[in-house]
PDB file of N, CA and C in Angstrom:
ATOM      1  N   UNK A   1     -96.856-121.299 -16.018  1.00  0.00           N
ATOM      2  CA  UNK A   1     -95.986-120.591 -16.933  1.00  0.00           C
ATOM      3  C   UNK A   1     -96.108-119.073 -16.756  1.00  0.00           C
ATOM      4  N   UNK A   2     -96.738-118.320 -16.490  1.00  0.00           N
ATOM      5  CA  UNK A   2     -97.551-116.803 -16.089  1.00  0.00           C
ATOM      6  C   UNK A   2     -96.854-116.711 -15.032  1.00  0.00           C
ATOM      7  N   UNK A   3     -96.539-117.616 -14.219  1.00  0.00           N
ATOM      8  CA  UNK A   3     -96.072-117.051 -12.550  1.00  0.00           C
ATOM      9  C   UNK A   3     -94.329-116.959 -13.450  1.00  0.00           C
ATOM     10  N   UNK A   4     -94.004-117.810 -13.964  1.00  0.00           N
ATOM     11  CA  UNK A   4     -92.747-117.863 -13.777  1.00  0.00           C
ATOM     12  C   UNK A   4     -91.957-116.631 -14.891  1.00  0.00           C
ATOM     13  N   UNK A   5     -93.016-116.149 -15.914  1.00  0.00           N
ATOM     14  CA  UNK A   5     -92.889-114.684 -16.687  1.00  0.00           C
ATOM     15  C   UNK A   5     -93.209-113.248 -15.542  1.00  0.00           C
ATOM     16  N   UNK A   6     -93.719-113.465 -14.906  1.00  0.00           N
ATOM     17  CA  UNK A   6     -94.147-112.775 -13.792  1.00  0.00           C
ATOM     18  C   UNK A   6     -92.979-112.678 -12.717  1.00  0.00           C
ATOM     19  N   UNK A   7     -92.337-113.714 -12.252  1.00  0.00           N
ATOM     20  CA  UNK A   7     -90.972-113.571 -11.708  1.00  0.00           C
ATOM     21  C   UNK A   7     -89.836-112.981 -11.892  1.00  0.00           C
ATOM     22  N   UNK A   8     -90.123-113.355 -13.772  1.00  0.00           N
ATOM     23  CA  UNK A   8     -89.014-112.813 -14.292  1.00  0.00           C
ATOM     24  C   UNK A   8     -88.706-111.436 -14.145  1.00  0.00           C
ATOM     25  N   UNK A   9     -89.926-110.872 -14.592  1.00  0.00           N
ATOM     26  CA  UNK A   9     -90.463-109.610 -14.602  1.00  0.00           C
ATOM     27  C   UNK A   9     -89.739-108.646 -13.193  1.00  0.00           C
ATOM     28  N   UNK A  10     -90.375-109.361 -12.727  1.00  0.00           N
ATOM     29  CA  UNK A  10     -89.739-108.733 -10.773  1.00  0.00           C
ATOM     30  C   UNK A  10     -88.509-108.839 -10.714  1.00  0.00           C
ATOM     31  N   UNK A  11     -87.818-109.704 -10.879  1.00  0.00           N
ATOM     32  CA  UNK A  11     -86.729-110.129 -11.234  1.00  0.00           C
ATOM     33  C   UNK A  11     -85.534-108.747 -11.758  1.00  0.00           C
ATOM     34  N   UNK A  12     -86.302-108.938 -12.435  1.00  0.00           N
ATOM     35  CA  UNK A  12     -85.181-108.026 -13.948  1.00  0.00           C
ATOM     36  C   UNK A  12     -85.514-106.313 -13.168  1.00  0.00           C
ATOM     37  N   UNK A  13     -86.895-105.856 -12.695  1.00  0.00           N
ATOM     38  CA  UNK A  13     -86.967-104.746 -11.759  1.00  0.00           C
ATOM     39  C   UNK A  13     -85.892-104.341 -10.226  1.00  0.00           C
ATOM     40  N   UNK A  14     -86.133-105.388  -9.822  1.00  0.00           N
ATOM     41  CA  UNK A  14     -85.220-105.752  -8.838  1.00  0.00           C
ATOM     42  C   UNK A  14     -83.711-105.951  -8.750  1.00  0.00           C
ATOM     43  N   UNK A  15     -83.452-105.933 -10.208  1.00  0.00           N
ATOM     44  CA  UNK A  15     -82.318-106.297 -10.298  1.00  0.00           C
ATOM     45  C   UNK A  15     -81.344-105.119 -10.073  1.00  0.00           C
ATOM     46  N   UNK A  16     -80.058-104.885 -10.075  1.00  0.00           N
ATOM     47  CA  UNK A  16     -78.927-104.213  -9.546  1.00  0.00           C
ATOM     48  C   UNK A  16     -78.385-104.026 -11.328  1.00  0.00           C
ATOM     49  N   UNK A  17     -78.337-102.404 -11.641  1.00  0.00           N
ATOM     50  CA  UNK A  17     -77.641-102.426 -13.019  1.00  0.00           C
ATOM     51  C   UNK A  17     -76.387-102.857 -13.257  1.00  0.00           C
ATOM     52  N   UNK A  18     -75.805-103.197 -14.400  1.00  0.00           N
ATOM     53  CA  UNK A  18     -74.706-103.526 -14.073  1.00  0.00           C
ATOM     54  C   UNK A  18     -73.919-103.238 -16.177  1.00  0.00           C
ATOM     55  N   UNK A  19     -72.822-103.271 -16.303  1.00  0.00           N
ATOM     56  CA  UNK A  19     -71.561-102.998 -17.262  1.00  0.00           C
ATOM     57  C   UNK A  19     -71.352-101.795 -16.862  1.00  0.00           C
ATOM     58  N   UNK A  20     -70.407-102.054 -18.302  1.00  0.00           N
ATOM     59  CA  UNK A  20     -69.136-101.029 -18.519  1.00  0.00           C
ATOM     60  C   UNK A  20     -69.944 -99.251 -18.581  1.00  0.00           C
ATOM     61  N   UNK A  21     -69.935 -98.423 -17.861  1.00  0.00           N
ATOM     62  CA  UNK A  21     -70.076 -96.993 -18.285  1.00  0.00           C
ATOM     63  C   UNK A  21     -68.569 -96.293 -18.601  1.00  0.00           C
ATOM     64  N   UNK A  22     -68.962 -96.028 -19.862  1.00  0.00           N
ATOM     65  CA  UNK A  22     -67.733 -94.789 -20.760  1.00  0.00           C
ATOM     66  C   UNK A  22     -68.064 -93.520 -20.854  1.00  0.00           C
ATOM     67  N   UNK A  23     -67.224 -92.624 -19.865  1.00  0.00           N
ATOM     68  CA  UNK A  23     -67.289 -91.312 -20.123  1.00  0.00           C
ATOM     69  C   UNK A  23     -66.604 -90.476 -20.174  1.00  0.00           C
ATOM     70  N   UNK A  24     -66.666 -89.190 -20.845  1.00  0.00           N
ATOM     71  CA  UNK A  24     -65.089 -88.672 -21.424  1.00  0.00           C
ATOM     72  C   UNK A  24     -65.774 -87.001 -20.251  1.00  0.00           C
ATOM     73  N   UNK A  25     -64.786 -87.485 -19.760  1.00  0.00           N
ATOM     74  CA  UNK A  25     -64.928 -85.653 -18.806  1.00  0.00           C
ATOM     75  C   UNK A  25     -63.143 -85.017 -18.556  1.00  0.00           C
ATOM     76  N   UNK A  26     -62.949 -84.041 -18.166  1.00  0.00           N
ATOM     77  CA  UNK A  26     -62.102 -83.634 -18.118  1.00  0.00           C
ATOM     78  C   UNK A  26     -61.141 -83.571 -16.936  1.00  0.00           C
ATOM     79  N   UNK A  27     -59.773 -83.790 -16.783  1.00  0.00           N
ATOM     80  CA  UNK A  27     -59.146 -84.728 -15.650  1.00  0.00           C
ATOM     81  C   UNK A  27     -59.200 -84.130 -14.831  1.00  0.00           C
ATOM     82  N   UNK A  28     -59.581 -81.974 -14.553  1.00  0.00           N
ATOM     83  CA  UNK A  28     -59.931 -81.657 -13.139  1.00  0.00           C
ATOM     84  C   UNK A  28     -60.981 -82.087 -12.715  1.00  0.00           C
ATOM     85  N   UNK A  29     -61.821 -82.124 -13.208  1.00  0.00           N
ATOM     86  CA  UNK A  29     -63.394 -82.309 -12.832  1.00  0.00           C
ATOM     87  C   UNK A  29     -63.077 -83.704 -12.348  1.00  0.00           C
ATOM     88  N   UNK A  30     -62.885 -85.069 -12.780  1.00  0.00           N
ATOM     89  CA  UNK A  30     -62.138 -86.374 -12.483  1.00  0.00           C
ATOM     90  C   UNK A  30     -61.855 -86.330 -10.977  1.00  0.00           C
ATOM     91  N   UNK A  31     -60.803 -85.465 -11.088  1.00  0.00           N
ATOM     92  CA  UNK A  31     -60.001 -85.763  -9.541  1.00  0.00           C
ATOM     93  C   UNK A  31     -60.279 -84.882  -8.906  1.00  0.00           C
ATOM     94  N   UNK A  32     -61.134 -84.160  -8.804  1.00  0.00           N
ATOM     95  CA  UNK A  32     -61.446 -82.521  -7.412  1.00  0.00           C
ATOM     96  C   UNK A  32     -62.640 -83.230  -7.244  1.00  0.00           C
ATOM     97  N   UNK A  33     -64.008 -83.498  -8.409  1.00  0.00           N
ATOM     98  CA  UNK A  33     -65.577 -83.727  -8.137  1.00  0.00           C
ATOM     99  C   UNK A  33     -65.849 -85.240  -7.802  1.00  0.00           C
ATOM    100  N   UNK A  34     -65.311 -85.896  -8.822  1.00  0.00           N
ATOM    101  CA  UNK A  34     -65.974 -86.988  -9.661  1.00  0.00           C
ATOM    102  C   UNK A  34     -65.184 -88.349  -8.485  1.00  0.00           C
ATOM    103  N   UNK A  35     -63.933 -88.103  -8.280  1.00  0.00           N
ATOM    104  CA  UNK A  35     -63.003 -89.423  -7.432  1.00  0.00           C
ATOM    105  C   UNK A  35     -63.403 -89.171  -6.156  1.00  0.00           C
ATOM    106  N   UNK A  36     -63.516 -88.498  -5.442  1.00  0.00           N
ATOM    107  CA  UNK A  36     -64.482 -88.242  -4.104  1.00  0.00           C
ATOM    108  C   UNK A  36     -65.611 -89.308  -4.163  1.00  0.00           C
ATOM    109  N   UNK A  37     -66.553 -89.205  -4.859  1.00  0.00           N
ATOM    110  CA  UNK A  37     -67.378 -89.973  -4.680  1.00  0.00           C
ATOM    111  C   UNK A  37     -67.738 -91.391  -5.672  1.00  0.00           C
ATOM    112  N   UNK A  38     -66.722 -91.519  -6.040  1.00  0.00           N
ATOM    113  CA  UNK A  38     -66.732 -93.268  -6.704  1.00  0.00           C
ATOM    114  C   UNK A  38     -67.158 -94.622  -6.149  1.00  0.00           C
ATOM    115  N   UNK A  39     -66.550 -94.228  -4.734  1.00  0.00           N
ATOM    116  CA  UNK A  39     -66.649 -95.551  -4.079  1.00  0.00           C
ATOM    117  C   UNK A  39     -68.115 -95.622  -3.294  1.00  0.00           C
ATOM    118  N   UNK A  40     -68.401 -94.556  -3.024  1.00  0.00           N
ATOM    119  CA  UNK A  40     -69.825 -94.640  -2.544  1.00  0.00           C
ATOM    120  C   UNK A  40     -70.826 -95.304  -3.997  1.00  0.00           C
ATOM    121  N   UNK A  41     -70.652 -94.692  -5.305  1.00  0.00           N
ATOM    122  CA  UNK A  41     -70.886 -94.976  -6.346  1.00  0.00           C
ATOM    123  C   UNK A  41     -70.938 -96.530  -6.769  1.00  0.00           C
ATOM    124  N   UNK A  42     -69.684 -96.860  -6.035  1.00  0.00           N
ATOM    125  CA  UNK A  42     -69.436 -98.375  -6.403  1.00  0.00           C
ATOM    126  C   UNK A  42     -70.434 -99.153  -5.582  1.00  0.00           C
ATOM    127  N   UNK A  43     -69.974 -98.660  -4.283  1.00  0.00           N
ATOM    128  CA  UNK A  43     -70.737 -99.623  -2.911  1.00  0.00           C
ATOM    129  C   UNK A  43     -72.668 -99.817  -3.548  1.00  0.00           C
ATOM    130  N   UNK A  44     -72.962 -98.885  -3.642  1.00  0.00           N
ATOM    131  CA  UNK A  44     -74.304 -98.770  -4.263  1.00  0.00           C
ATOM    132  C   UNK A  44     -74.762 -99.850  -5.579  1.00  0.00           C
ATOM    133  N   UNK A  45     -74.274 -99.653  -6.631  1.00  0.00           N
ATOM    134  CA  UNK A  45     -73.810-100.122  -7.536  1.00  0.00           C
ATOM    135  C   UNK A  45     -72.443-101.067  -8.094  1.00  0.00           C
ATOM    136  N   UNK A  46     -72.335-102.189  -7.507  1.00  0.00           N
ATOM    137  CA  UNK A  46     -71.306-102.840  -7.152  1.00  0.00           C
ATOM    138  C   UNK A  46     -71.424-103.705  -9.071  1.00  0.00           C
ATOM    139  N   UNK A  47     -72.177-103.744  -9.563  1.00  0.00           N
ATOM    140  CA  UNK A  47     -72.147-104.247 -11.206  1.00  0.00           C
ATOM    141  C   UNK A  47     -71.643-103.439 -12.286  1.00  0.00           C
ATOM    142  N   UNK A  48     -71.208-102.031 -12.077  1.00  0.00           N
ATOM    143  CA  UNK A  48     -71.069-101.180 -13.032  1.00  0.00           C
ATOM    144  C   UNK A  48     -69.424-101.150 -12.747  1.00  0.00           C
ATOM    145  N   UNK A  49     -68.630-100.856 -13.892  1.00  0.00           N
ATOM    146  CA  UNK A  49     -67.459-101.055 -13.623  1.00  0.00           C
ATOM    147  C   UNK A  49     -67.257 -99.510 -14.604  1.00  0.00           C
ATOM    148  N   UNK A  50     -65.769 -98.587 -14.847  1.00  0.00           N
ATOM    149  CA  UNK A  50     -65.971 -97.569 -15.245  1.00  0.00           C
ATOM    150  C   UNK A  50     -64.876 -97.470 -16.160  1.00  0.00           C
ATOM    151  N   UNK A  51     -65.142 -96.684 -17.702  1.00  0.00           N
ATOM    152  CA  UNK A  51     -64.149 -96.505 -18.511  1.00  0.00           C
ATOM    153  C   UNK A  51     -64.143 -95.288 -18.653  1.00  0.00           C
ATOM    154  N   UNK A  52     -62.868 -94.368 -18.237  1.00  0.00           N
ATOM    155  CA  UNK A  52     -62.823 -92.451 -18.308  1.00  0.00           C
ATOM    156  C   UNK A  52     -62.130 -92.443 -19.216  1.00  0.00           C
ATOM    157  N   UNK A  53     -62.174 -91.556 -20.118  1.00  0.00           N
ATOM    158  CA  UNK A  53     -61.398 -90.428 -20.801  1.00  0.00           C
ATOM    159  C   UNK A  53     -61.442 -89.309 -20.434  1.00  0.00           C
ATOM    160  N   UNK A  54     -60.240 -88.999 -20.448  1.00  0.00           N
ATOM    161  CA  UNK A  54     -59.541 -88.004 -19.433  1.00  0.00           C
ATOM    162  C   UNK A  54     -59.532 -86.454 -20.380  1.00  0.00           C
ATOM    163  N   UNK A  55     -59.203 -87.254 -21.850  1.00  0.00           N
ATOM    164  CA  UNK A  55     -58.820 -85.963 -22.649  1.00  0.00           C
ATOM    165  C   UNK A  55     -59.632 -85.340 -23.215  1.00  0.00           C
ATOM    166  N   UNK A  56     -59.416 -83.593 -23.353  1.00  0.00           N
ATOM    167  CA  UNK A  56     -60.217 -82.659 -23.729  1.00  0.00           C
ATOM    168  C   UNK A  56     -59.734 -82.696 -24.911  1.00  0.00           C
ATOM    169  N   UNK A  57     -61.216 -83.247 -25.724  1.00  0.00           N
ATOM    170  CA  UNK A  57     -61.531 -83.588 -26.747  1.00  0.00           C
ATOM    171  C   UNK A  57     -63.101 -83.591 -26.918  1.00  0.00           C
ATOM    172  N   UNK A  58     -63.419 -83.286 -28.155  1.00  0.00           N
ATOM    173  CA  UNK A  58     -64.818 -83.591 -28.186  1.00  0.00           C
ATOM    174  C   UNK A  58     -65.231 -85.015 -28.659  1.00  0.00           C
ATOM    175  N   UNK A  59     -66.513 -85.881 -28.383  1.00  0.00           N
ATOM    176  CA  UNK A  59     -66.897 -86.659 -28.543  1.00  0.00           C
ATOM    177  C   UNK A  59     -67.889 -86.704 -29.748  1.00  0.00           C
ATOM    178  N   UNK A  60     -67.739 -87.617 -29.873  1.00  0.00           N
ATOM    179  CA  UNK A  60     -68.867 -88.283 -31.143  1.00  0.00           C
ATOM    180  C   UNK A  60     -69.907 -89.227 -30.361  1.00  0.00           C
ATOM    181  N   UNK A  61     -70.654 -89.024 -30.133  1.00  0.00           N
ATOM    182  CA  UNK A  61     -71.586 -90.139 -29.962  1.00  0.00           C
ATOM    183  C   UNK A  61     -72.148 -91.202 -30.985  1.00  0.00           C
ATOM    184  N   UNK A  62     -72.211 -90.750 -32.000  1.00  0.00           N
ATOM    185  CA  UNK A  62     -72.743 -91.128 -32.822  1.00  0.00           C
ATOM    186  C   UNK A  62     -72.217 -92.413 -33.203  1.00  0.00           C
ATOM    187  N   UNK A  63     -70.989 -92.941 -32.682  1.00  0.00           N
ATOM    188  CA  UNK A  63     -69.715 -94.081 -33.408  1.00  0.00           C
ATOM    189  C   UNK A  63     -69.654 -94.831 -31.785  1.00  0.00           C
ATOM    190  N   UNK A  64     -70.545 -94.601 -31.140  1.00  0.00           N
ATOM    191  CA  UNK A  64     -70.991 -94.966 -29.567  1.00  0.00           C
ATOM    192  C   UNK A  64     -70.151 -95.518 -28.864  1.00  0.00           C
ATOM    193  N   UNK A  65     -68.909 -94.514 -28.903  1.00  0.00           N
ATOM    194  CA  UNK A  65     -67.477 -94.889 -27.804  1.00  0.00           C
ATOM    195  C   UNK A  65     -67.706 -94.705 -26.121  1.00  0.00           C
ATOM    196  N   UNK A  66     -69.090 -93.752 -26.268  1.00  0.00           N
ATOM    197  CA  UNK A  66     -69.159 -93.215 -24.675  1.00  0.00           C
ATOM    198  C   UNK A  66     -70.509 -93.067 -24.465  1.00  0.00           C
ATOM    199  N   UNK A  67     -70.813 -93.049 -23.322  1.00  0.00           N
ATOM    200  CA  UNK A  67     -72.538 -92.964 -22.732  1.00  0.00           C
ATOM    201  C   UNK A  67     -72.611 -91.559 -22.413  1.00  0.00           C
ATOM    202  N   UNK A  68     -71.330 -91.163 -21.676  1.00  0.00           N
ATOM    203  CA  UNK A  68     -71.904 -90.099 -21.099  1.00  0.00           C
ATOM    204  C   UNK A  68     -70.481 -88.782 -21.386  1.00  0.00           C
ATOM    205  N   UNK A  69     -70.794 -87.542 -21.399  1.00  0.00           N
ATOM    206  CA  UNK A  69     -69.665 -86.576 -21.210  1.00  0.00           C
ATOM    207  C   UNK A  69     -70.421 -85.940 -20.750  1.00  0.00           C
ATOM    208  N   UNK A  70     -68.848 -84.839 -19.991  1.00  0.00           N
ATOM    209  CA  UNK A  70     -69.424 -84.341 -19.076  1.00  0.00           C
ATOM    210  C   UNK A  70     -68.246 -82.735 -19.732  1.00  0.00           C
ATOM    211  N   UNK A  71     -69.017 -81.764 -19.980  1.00  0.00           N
ATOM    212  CA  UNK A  71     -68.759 -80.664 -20.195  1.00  0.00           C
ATOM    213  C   UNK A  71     -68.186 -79.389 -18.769  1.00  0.00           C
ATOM    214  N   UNK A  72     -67.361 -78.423 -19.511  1.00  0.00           N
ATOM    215  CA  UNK A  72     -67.300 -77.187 -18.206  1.00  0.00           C
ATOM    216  C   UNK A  72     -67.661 -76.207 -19.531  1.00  0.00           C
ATOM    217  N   UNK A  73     -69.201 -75.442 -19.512  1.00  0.00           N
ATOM    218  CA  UNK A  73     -69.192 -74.409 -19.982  1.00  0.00           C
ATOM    219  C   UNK A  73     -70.442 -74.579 -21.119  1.00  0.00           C
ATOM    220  N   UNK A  74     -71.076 -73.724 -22.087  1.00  0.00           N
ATOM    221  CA  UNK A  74     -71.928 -73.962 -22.244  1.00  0.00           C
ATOM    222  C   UNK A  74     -72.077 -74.895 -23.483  1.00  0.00           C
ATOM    223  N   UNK A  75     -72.716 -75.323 -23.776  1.00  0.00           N
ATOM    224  CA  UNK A  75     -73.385 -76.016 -24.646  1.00  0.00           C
ATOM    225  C   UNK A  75     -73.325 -75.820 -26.098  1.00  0.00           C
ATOM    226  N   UNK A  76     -72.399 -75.909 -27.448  1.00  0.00           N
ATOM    227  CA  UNK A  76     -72.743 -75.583 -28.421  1.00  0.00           C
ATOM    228  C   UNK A  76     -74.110 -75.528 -28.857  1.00  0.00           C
ATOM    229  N   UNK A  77     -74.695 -75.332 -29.783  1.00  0.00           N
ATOM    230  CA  UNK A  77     -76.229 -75.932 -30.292  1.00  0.00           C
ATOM    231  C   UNK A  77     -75.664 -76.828 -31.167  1.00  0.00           C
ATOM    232  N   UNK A  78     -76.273 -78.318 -30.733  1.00  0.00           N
ATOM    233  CA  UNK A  78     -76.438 -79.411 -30.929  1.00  0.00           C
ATOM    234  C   UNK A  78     -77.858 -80.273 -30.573  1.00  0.00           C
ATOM    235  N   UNK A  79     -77.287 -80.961 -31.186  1.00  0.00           N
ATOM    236  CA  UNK A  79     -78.481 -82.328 -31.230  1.00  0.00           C
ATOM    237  C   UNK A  79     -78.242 -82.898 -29.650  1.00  0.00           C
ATOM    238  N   UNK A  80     -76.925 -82.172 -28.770  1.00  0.00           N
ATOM    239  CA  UNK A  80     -77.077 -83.176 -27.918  1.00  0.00           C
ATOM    240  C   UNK A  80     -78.187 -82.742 -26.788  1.00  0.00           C
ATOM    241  N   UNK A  81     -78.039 -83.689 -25.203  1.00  0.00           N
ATOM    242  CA  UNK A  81     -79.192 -83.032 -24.526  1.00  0.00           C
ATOM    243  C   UNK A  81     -78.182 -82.790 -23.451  1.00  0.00           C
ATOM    244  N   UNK A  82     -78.378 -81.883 -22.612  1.00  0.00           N
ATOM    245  CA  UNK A  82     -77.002 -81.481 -21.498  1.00  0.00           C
ATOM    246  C   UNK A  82     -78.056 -81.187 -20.223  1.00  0.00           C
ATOM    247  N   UNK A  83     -77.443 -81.086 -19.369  1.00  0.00           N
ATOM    248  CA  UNK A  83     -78.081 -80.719 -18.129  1.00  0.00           C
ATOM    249  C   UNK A  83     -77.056 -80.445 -17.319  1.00  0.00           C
ATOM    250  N   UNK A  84     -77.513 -79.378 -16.296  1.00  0.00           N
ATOM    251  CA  UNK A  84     -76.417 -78.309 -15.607  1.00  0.00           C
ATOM    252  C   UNK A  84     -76.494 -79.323 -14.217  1.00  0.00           C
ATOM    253  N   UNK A  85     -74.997 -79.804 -13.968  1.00  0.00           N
ATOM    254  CA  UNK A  85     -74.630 -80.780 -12.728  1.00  0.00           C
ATOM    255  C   UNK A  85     -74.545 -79.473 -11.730  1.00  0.00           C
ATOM    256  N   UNK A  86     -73.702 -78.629 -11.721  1.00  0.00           N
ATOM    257  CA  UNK A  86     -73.460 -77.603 -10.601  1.00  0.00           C
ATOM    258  C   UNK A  86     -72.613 -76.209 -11.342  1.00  0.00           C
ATOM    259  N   UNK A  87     -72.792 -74.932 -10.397  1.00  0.00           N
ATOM    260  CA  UNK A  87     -71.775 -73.928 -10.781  1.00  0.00           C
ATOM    261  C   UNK A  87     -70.608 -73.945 -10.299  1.00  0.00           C
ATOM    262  N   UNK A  88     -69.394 -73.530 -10.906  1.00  0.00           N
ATOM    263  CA  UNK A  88     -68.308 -73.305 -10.230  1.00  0.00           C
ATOM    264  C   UNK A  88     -67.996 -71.735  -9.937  1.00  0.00           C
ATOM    265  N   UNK A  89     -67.434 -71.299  -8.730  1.00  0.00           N
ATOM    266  CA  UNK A  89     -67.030 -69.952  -8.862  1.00  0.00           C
ATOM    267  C   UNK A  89     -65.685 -69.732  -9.034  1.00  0.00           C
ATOM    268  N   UNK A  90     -65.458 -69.128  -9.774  1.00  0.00           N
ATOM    269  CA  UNK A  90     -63.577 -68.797  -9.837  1.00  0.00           C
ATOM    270  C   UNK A  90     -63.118 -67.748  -8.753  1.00  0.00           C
ATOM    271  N   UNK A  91     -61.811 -67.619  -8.044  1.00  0.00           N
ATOM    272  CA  UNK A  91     -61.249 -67.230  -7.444  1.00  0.00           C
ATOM    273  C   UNK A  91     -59.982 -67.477  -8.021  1.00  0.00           C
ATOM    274  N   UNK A  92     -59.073 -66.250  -7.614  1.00  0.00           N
ATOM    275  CA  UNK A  92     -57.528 -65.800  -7.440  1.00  0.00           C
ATOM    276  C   UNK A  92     -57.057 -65.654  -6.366  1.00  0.00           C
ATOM    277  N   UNK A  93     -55.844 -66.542  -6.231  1.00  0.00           N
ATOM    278  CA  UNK A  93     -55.036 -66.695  -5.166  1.00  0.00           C
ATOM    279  C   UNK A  93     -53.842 -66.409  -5.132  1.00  0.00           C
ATOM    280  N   UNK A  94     -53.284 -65.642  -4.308  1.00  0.00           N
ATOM    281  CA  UNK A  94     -51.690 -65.265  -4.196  1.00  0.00           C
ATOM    282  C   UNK A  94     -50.783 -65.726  -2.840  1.00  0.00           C
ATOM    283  N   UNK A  95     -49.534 -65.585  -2.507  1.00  0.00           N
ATOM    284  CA  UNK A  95     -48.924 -65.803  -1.335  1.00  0.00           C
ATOM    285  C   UNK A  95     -48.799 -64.741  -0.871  1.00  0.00           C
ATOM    286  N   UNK A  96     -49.014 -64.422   0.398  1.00  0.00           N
ATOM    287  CA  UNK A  96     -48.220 -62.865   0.821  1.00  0.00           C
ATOM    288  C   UNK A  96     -46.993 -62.358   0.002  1.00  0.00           C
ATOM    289  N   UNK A  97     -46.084 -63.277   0.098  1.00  0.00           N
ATOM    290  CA  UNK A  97     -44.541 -62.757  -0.531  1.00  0.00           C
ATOM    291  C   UNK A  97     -45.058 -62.345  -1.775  1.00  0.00           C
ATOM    292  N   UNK A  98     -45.546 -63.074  -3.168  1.00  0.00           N
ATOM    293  CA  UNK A  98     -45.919 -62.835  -4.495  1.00  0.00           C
ATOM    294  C   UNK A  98     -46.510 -61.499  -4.203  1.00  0.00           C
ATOM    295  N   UNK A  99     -47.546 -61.033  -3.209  1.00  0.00           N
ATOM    296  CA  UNK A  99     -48.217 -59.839  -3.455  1.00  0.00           C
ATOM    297  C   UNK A  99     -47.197 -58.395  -3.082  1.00  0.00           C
ATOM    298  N   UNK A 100     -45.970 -58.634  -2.094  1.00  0.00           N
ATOM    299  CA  UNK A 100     -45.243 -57.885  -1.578  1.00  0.00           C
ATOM    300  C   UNK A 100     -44.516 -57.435  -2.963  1.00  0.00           C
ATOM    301  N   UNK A 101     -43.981 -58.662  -3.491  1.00  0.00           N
ATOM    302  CA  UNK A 101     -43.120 -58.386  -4.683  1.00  0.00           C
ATOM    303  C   UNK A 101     -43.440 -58.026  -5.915  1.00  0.00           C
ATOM    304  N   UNK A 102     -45.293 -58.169  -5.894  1.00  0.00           N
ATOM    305  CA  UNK A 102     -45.540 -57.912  -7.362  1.00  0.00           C
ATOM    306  C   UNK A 102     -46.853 -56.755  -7.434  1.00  0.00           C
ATOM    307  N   UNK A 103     -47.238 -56.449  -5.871  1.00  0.00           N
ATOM    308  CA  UNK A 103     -48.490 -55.878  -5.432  1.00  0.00           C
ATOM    309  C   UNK A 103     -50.036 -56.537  -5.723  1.00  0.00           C
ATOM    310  N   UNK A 104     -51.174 -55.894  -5.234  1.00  0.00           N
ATOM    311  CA  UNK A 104     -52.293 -56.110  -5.357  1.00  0.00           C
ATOM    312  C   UNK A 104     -52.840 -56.119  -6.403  1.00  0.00           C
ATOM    313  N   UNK A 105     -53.434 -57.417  -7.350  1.00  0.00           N
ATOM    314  CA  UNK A 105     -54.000 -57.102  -8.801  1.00  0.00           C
ATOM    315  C   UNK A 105     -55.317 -56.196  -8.794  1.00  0.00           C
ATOM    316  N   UNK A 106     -55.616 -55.308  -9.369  1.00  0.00           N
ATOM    317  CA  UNK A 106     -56.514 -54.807  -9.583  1.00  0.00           C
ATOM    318  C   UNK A 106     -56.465 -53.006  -9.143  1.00  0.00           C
TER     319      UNK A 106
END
């Protein structure tokens, strides 16, 4: 009986995670960061299947609609716990013609 609690044990370590993850991030971050690498995500993890919210909105955790969000910017002070995924740098872009017709900003 010990070997076969002991199996289990290994078992359940060994095992491959698996449900539904819900997370509310915002639809650039979605489709520039996040859809790039899904399928590698999947291949790895072939048990987890995925529920997004797209809309910028804030979340409640507390009424446990979602596991995870994913923020651009800092952190109110909250109870929640956040951790910095990466920086973004901003840039401005023009066409030649737009700059002919409207000149150089700055």
């Amino acid at each position: 009986m010990k070997h076969v609690w002991r199996m289990r044990q290994l078992g359940s370590l060994l095992a491959q995670p698996q449900g539904m993850l819900r997370v509310s991030l915002p639809a650039d971050f979605a489709v520039v960061i996040l859809a790039p690498l899904i399928k590698a995500f999947s291949d790895c993890y072939p048990g987890i299947s995925f529920d997004f919210d797209l809309t910028p909105r804030n979340v409640d955790f507390g009424v446990g609609a979602y596991d995870l969000a994913v923020r651009m910017g800092s952190l109110p002070d909250s109870g929640l716990i956040a951790r910095k995924l990466g920086s973004l740098s901003r840039s401005l872009y023009a066409s030649p013609d737009y700059l002919v017709q409207n000149g150089n900003p700055g």
